[in-house]
N, C-alpha and C. Protein backbone atom coordinates (compact mmCIF):
# COMPACT_ATOMS: atom_id res chain seq x y z
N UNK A 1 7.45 -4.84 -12.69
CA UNK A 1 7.51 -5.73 -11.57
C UNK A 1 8.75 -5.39 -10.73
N UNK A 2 8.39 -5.28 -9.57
CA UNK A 2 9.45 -4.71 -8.39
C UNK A 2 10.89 -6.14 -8.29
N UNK A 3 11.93 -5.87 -8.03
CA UNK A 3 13.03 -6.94 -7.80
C UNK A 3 13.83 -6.01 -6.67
N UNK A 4 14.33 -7.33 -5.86
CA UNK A 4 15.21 -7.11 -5.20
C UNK A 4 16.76 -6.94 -5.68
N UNK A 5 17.94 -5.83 -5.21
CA UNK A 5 18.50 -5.59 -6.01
C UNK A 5 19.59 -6.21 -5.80
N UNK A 6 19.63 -7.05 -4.85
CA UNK A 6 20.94 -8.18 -4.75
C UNK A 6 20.39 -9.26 -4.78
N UNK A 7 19.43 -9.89 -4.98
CA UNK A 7 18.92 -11.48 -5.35
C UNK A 7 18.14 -11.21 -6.53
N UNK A 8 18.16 -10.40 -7.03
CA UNK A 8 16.91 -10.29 -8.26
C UNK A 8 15.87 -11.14 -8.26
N UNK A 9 15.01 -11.14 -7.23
CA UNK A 9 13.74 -11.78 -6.80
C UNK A 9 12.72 -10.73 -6.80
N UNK A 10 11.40 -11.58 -7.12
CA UNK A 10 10.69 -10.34 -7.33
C UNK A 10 9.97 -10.02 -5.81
N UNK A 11 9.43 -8.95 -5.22
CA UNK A 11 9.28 -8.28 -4.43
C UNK A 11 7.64 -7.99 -4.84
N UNK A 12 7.21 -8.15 -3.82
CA UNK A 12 5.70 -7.15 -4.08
C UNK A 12 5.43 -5.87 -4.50
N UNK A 13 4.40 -5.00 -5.28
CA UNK A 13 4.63 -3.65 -5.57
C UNK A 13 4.13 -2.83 -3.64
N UNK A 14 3.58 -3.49 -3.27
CA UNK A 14 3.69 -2.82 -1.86
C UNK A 14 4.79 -3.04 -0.93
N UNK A 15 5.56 -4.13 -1.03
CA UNK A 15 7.09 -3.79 -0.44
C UNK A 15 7.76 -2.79 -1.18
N UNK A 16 7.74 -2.78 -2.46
CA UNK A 16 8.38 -1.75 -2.76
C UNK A 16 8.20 -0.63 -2.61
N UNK A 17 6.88 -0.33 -2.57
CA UNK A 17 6.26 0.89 -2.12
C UNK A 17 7.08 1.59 -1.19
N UNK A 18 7.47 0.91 -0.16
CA UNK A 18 7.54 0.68 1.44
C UNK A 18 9.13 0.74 1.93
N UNK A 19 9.76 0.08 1.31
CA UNK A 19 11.08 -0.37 1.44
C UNK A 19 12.32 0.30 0.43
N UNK A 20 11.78 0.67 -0.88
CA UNK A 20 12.88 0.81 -2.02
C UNK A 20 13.20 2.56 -1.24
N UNK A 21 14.45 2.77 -1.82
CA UNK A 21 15.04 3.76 -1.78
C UNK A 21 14.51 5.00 -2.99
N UNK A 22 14.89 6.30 -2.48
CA UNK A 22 14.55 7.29 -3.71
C UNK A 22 14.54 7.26 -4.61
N UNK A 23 15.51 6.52 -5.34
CA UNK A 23 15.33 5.95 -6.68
C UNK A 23 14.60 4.37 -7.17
N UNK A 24 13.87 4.69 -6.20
CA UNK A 24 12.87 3.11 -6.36
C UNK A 24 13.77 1.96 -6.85
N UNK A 25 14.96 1.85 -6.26
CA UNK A 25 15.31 0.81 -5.67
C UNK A 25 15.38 -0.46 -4.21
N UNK A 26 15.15 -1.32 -4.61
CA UNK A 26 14.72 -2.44 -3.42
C UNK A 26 15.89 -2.80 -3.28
N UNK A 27 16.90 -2.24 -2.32
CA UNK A 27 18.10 -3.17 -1.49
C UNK A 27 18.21 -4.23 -1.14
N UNK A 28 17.34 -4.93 -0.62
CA UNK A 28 17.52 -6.22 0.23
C UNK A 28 16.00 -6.96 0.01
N UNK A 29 15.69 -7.96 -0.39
CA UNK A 29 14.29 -8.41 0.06
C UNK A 29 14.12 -9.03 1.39
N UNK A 30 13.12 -9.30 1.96
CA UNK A 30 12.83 -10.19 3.09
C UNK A 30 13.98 -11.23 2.88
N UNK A 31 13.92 -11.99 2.38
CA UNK A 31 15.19 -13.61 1.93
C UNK A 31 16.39 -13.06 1.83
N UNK A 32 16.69 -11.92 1.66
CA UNK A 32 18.38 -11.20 1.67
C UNK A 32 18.35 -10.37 3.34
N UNK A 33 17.81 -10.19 3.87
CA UNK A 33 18.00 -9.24 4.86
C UNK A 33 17.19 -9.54 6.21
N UNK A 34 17.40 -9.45 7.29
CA UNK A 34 16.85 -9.63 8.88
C UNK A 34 15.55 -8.92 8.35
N UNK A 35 14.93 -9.55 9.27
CA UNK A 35 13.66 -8.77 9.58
C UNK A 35 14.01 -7.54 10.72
N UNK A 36 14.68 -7.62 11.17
CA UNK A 36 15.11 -5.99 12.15
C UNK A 36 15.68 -5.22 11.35
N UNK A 37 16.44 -5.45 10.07
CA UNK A 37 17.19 -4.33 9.26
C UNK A 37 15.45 -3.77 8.36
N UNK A 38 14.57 -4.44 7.96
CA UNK A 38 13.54 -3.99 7.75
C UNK A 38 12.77 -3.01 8.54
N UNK A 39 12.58 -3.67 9.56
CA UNK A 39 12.04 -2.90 10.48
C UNK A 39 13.10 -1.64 10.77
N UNK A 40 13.99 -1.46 11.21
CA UNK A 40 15.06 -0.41 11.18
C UNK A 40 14.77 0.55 9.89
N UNK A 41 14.45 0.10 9.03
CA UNK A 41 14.28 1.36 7.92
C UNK A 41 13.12 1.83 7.79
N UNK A 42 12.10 1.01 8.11
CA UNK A 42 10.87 1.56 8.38
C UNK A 42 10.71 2.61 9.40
N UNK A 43 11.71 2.03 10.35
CA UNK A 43 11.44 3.20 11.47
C UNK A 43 11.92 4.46 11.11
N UNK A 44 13.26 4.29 10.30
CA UNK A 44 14.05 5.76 9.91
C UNK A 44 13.18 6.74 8.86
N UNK A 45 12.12 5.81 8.40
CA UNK A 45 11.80 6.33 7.38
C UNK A 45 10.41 7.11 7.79
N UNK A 46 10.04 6.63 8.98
CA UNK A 46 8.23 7.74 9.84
C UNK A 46 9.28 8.50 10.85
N UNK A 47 10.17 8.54 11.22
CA UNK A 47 10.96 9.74 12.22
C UNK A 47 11.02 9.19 13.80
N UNK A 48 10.86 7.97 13.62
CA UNK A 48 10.62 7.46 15.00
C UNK A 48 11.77 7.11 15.91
């Protein structure tokens, strides 16, 4: 089960999919972090 890694909340396995870092870590969940810092990594992460 996916967790966020500063609230230790659990996270969906498709946020994590989506969001965790190379080492399938989840930084921030939705409830820890803006919705623009989300979106911001999503974007860094398709080359946009």
């Amino acid at each position: 089960m996916a967790r966020c890694n500063h609230c230790n909340s659990h996270v969906s396995d498709r946020f994590a999919r989506v969001f965790a870092d190379e080492h399938d870590r989840v930084l921030a969940c939705p409830d820890c972090s803006a919705n623009a810092g989300i979106a911001e990594s999503a974007r860094k992460r398709t080359g946009d």
